[in-house]
Protein backbone atom coordinates (compact mmCIF):
# COMPACT_ATOMS: atom_id res chain seq x y z
CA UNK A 1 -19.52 -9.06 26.07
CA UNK A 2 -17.39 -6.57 28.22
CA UNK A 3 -14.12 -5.79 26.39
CA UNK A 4 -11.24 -5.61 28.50
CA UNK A 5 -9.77 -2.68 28.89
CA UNK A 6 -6.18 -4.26 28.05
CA UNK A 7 -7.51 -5.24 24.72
CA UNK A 8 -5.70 -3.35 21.89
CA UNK A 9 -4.99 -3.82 17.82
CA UNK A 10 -1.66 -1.85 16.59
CA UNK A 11 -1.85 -1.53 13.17
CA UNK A 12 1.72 -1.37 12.31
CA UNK A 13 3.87 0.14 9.25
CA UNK A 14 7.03 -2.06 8.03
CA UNK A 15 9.47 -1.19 6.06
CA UNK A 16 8.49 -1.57 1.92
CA UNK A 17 12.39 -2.06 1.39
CA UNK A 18 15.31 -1.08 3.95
CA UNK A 19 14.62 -3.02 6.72
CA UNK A 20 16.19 0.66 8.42
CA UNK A 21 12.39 1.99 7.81
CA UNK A 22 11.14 0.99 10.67
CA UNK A 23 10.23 3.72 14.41
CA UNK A 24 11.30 2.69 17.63
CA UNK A 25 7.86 2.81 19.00
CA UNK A 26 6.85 0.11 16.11
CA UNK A 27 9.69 -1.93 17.43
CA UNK A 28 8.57 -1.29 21.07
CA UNK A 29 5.19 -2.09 19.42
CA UNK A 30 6.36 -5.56 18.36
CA UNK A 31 8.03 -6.42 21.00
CA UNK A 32 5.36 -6.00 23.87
CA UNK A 33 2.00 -7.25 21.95
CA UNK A 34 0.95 -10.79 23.13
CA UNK A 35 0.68 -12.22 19.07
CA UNK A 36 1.77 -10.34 15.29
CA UNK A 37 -0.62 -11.16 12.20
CA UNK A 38 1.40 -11.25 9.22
CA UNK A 39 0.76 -11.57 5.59
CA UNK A 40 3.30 -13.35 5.05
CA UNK A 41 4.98 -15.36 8.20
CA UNK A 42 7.67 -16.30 6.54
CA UNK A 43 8.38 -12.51 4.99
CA UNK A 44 7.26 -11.30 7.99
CA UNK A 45 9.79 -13.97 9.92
CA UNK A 46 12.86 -12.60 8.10
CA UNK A 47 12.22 -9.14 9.63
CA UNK A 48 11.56 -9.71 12.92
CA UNK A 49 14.59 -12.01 13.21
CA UNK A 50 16.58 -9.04 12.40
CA UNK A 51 15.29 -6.81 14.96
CA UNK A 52 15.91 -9.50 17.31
CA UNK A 53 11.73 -9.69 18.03
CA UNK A 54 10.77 -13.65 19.18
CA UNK A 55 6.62 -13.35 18.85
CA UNK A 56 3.94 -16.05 18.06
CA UNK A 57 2.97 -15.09 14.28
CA UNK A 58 -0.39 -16.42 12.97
CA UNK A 59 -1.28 -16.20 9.11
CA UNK A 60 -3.76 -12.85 8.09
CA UNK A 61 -3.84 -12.03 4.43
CA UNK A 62 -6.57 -11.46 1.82
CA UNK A 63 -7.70 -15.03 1.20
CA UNK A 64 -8.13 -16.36 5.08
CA UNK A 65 -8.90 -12.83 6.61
CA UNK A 66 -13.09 -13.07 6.33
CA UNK A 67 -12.75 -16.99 8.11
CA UNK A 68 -10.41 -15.59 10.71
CA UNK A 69 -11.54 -12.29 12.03
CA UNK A 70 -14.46 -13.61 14.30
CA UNK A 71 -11.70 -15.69 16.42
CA UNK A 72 -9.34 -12.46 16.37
CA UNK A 73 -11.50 -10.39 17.94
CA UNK A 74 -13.11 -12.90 20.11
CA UNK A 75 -9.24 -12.82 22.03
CA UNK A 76 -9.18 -9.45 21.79
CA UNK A 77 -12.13 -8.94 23.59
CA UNK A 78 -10.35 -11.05 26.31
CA UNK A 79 -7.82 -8.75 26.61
CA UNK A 80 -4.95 -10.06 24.01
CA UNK A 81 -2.94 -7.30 22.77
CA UNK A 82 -2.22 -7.92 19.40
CA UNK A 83 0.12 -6.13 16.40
CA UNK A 84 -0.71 -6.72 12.43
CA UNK A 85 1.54 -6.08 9.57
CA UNK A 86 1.64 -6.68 6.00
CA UNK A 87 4.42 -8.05 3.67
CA UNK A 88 5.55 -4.47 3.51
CA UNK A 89 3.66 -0.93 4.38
CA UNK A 90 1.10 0.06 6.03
CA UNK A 91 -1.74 -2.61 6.81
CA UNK A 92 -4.88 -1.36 4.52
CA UNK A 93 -3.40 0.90 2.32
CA UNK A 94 -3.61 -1.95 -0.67
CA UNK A 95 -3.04 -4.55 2.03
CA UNK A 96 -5.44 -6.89 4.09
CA UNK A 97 -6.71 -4.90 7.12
CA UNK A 98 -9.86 -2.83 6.95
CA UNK A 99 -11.73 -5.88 7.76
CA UNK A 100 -10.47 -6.22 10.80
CA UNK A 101 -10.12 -2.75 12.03
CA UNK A 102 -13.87 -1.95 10.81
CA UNK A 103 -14.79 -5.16 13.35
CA UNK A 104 -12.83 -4.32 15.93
CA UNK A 105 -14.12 -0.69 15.80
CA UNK A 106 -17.63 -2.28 16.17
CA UNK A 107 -17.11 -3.86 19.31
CA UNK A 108 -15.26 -1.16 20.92
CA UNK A 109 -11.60 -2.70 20.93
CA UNK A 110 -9.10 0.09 20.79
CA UNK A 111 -6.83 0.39 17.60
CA UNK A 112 -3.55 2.51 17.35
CA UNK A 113 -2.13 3.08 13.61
CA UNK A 114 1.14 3.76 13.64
CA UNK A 115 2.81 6.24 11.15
CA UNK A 116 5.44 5.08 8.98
CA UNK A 117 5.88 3.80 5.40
CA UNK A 118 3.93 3.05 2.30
CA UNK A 119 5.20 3.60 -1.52
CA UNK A 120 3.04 6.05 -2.71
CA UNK A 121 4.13 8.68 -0.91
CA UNK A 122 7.84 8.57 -1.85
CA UNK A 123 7.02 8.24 -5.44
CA UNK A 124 5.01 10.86 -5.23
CA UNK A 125 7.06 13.30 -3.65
CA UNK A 126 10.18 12.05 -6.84
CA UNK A 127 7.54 12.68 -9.19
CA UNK A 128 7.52 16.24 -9.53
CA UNK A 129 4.13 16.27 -9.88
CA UNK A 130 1.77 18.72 -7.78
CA UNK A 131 1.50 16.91 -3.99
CA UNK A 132 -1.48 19.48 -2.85
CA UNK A 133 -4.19 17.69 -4.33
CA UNK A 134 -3.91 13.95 -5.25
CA UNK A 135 -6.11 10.82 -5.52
CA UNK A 136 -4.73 7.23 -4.44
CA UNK A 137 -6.38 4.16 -6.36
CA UNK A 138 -4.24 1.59 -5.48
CA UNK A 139 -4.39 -1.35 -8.03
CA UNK A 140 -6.47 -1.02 -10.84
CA UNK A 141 -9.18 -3.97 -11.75
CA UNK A 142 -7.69 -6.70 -13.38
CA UNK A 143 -10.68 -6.89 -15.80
CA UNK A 144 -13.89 -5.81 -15.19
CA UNK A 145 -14.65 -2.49 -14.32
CA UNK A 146 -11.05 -1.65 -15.57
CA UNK A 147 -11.92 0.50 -18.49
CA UNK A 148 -15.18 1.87 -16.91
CA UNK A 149 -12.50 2.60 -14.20
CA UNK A 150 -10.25 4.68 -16.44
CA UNK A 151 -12.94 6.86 -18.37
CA UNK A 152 -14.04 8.16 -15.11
CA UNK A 153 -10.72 9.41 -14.61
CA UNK A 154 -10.02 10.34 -17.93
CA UNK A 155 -10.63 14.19 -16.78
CA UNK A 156 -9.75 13.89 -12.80
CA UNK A 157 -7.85 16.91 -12.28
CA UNK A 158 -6.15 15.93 -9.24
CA UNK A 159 -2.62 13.59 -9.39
CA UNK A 160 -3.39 10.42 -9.32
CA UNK A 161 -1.58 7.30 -8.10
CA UNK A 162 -1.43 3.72 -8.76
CA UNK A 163 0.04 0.58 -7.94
CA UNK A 164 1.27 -2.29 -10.89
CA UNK A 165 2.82 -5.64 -10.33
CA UNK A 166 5.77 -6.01 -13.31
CA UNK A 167 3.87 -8.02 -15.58
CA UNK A 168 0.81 -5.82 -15.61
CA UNK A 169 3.40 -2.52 -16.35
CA UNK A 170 3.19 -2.59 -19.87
CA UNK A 171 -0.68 -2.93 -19.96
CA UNK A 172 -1.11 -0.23 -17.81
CA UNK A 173 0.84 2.22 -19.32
CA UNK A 174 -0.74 1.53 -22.83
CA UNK A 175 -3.91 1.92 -21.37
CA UNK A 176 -2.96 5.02 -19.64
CA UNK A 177 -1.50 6.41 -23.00
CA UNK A 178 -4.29 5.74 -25.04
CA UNK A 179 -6.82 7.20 -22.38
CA UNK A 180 -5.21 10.41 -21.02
CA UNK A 181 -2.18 10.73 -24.11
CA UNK A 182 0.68 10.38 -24.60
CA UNK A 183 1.55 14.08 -24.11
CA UNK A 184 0.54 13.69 -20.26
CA UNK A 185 3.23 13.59 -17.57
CA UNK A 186 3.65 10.71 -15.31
CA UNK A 187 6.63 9.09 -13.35
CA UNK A 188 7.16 5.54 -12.80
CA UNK A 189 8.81 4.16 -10.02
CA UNK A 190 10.23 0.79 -8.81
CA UNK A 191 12.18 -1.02 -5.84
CA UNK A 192 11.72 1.83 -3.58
CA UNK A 193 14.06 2.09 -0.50
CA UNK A 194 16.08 -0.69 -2.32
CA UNK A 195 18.96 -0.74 -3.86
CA UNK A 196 17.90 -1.14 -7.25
CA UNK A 197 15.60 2.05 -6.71
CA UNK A 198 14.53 3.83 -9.52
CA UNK A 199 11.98 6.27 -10.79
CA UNK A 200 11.72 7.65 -14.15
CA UNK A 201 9.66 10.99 -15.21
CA UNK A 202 8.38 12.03 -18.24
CA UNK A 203 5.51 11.86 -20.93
CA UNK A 204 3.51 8.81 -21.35
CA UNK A 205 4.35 8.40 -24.61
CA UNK A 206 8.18 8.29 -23.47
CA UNK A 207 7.48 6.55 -20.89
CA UNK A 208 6.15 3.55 -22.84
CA UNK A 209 8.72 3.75 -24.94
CA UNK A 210 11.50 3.48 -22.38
CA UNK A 211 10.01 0.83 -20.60
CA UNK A 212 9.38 -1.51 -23.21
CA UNK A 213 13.01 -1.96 -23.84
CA UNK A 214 13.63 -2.69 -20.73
CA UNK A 215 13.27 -6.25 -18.26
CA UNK A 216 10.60 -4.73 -15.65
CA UNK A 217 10.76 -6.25 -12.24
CA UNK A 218 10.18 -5.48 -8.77
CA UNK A 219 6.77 -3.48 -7.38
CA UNK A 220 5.66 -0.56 -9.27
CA UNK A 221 4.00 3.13 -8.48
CA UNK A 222 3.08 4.74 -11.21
CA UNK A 223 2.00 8.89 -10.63
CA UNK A 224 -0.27 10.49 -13.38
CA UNK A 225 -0.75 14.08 -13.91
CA UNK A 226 -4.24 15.16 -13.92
CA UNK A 227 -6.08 16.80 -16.39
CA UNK A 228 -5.27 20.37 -17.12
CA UNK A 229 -8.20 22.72 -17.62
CA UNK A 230 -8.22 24.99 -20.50
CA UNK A 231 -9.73 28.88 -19.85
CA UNK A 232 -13.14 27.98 -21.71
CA UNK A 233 -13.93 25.13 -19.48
CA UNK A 234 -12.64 26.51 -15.96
């Protein structure tokens, strides 16, 4: 099938807390595409009300988004133009997406990414840790393939980054003690952009200690150090 040459996916960055975080070209964006997928239409729905944007929404998240791709890009192919977002970020980046950017890329439909936010990079910037070299893995395995997971980063050297839901926190940061120590520095940030924002720095060991006095909510990235090489193995 020809694609038209109107057809077009925006892959489009929302704020992950002030609803301020958001370009003028993503509102422009939003405003001129034909249809929005959203995570969450009814999350999604609370945003665009407030930047005054009136688009059909359809439902694309993680458990429909394998059923549902085949029809999307059928109507882009026809020439819809069409935006997706996620609850909050960048589509992809921990988010339903790459599905249907890797189609559309197959059957030559044109896709813009926008730039514009996503957590890790704030945290990582309040961390204090080294920027330069880093290594994003997103949500850890619930289960299996968690601790095979872990040992192979036991010695990355590079910073590393991850993302933890509240009730996972404590887990994780046990986990992370007993695997890279609890001399290692980290930083643990929550609510970013919010008003409740708040990142803490320090060992591991401290870390776990602060945090299990206190009532952890909201999203969490957490920034590791990475292994420092001694003289005799550099």
């Amino acid at each position: 099938m020809t694609v038209s040459s109107s057809a077009a996916l925006f892959v489009v960055p929302t704020p992950i807390g002030n609803m301020e975080d958001i370009t003028y070209r993503a509102v422009h964006i939003l405003k001129s595409v034909d249809i929005i997928l959203a995570e969450d239409t009814r999350k999604s729905g609370v945003l665009l009300k407030h930047l005054n944007i009136r688009k059909p929404l359809q439902s694309y998240h993680t458990f429909n988004e394998q059923k549902v791709v085949p029809a999307i890009v059928e109507r882009l192919e026809k020439g819809e133009k069409m935006a997706l977002i996620s609850d909050a970020g960048t589509p992809g980046i921990s988010d339903p997406g790459y599905l249907l950017v890797r189609a559309c890329l197959d059957r030559d439909i044109i896709v813009e990414c926008l730039p514009g936010p996503t957590a890790f990079v704030p945290a990582l910037v309040k961390s204090g840790l080294p920027g330069d070299s880093f290594v994003f893995e997103g949500f850890l395995p619930h289960k299996k393939g968690r601790n095979k997971k872990l040992e192979q980063l036991r010695l990355e050297h590079r910073t590393m980054i991850f993302y933890e839901s509240p009730h996972r926190l404590m887990k994780t940061l046990r986990q992370f003690e007993e695997v890279f120590g609890k001399d290692r520095q980290a930083s643990v940030s929550r609510e970013l952009t919010k008003v409740y924002e708040e990142t803490l720095n320090g060992t591991l060991g401290k870390l776990v200690e602060t945090f299990e006095n206190k009532k952890n909510k909201g999203e969490y990235v957490l920034v590791i150090a990475g292994h420092r090489r001694n003289k005799q193995s550099a």
